[in-house]
N, C-alpha and C. Protein backbone atom coordinates (compact mmCIF):
# COMPACT_ATOMS: atom_id res chain seq x y z
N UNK A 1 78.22 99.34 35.92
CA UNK A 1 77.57 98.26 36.63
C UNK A 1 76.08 98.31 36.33
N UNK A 2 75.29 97.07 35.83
CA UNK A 2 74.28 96.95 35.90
C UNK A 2 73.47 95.83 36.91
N UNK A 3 72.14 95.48 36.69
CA UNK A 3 71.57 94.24 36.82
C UNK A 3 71.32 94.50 38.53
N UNK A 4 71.28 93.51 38.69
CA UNK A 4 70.76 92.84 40.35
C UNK A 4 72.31 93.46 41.06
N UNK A 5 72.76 93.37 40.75
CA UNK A 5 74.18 93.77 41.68
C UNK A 5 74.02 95.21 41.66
N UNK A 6 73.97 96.04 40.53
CA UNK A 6 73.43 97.78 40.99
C UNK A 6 72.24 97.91 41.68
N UNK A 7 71.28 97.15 41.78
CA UNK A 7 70.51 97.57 42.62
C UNK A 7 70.52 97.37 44.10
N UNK A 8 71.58 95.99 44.47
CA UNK A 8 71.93 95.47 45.80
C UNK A 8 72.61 96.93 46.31
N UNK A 9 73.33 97.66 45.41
CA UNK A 9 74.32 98.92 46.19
C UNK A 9 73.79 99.46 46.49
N UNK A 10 72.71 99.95 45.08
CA UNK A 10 71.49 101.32 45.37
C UNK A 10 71.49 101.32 46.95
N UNK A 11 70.34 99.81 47.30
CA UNK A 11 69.39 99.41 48.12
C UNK A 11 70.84 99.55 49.31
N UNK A 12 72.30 99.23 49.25
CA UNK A 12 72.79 99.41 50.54
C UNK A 12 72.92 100.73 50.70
N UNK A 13 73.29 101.96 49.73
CA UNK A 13 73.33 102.97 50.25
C UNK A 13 72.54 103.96 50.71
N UNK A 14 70.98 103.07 50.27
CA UNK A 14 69.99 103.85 50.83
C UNK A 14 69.28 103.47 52.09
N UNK A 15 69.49 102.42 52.38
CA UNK A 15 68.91 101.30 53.60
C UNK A 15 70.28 101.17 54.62
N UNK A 16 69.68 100.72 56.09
CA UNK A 16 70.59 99.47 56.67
C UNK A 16 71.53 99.03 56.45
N UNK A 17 70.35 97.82 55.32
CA UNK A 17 71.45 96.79 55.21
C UNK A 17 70.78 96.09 54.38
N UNK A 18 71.18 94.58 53.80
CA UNK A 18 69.58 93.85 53.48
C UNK A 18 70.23 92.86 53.84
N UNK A 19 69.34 91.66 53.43
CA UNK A 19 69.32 90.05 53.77
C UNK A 19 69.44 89.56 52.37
N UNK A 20 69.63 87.99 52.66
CA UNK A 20 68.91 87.62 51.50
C UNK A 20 67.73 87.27 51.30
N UNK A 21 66.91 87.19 51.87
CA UNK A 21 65.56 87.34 52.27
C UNK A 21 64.72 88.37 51.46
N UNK A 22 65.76 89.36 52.07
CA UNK A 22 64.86 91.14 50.87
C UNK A 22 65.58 91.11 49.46
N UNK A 23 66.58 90.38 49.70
CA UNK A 23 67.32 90.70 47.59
C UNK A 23 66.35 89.60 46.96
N UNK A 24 65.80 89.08 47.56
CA UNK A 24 64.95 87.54 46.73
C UNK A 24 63.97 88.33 46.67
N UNK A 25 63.17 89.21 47.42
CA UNK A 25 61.30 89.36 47.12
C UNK A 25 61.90 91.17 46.35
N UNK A 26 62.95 92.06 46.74
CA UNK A 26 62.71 92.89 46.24
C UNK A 26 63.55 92.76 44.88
N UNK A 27 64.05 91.71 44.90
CA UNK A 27 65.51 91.81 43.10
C UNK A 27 65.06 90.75 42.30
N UNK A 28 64.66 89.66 43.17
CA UNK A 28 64.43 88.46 42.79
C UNK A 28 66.19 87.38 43.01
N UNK A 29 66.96 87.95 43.71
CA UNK A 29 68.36 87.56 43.49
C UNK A 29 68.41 86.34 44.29
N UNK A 30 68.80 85.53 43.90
CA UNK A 30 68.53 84.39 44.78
C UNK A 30 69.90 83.73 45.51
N UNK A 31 71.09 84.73 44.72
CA UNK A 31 72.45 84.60 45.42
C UNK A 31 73.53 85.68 45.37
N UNK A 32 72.55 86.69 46.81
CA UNK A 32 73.33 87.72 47.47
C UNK A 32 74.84 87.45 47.76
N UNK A 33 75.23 86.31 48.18
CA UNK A 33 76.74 86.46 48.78
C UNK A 33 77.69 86.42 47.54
N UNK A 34 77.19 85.93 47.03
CA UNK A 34 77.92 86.09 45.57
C UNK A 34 78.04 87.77 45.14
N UNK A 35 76.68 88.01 45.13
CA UNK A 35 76.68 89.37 44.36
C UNK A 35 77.70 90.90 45.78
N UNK A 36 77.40 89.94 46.89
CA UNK A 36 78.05 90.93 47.49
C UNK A 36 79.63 90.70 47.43
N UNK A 37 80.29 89.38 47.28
CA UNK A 37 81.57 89.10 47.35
C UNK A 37 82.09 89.89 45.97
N UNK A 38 80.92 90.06 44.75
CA UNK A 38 81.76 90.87 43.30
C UNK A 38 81.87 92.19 44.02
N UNK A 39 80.89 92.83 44.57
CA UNK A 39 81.36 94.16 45.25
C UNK A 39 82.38 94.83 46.12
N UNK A 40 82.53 93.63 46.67
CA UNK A 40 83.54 93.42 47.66
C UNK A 40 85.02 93.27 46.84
N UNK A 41 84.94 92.77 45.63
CA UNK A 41 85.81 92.75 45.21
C UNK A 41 86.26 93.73 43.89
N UNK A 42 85.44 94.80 43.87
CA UNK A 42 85.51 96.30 42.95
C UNK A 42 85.85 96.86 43.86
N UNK A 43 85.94 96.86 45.41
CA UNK A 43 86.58 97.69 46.49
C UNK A 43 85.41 97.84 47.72
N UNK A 44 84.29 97.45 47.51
CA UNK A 44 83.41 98.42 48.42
C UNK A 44 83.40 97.52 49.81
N UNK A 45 83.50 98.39 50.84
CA UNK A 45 83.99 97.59 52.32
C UNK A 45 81.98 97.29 52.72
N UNK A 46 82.21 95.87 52.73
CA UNK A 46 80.82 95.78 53.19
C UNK A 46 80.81 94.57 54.25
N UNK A 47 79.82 94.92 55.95
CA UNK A 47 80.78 93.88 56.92
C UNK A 47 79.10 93.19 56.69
N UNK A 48 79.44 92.11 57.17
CA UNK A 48 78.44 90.92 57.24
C UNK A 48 78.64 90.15 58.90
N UNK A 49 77.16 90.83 59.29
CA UNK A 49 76.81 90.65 60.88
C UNK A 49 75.94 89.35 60.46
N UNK A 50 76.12 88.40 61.83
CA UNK A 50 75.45 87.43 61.45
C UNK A 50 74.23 87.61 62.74
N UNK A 51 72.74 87.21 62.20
CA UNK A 51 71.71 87.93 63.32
C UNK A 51 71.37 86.57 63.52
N UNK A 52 70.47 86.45 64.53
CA UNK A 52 69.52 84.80 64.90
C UNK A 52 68.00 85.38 65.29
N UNK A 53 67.23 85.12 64.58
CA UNK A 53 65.79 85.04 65.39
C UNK A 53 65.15 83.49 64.97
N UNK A 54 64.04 83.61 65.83
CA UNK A 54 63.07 82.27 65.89
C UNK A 54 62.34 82.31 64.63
N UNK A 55 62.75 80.85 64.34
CA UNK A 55 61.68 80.70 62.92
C UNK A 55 59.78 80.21 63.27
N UNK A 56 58.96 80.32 62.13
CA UNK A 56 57.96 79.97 62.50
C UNK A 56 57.71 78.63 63.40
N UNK A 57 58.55 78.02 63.66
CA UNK A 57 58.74 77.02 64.54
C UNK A 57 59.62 76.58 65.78
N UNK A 58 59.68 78.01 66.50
CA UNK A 58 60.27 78.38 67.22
C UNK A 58 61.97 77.60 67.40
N UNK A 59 62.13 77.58 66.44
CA UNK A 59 63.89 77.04 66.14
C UNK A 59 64.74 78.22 66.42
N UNK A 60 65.76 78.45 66.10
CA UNK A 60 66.30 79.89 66.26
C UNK A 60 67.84 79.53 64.54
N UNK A 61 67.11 80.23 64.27
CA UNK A 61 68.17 80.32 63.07
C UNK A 61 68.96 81.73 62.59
N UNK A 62 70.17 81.40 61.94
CA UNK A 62 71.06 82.16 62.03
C UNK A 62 70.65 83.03 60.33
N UNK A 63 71.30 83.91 60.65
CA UNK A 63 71.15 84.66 58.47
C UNK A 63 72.06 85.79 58.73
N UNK A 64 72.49 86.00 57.22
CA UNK A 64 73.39 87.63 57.59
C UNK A 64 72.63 88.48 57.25
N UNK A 65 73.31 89.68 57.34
CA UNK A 65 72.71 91.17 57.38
C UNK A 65 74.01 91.49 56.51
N UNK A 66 73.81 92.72 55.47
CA UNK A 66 74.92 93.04 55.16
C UNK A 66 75.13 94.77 55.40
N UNK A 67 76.13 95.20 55.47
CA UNK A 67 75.91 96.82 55.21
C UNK A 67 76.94 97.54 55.16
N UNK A 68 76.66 98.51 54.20
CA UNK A 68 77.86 99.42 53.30
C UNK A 68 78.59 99.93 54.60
N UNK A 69 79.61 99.67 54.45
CA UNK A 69 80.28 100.62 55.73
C UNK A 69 81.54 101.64 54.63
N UNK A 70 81.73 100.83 53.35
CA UNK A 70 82.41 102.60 52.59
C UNK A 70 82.50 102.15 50.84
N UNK A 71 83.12 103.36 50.34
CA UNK A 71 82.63 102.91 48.83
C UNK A 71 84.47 103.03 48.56
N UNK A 72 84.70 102.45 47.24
CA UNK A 72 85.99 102.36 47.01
C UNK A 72 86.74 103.48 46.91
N UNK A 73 87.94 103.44 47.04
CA UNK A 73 88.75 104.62 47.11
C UNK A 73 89.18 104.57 45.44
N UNK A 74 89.44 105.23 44.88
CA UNK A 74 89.70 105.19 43.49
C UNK A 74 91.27 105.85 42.93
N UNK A 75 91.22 106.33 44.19
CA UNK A 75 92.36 107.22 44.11
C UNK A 75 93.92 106.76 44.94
N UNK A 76 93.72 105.42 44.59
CA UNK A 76 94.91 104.54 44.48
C UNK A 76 96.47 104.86 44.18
């Protein structure tokens, strides 16, 4: 595995979690759910909480969070 998608794992197994918010300013990735649905689909269990805070205009908007909860079993 290379590219923006190895570094989304790096960044989950060393962090939290991220957004897409942080894969855009720290990867430049501009389409996390994608890159997390290929992971998701090499095996790795990753749950997607959905958070709400107030935007600069006191709206309240929704975004996910994602985070490694396990890595694939290989031993199938």
């Amino acid at each position: 595995m290379k590219g923006s998608k190895a570094r989304i794992l790096e960044h989950l197994r060393t962090h939290d979690g991220i957004t897409s918010m942080a894969a855009f300013k720290l990867f430049g990735e501009t389409r996390l759910a994608a890159r997390i649905s290929e992971l998701r689909d090499m095996g790795y269990a990753i749950e997607t909480m959905m958070m709400e805070s107030e935007n600069r205009y006191g709206d309240v908007t929704r975004y996910a969070f994602y985070v490694l909860k396990g890595e694939p079993n290989n031993g199938k």
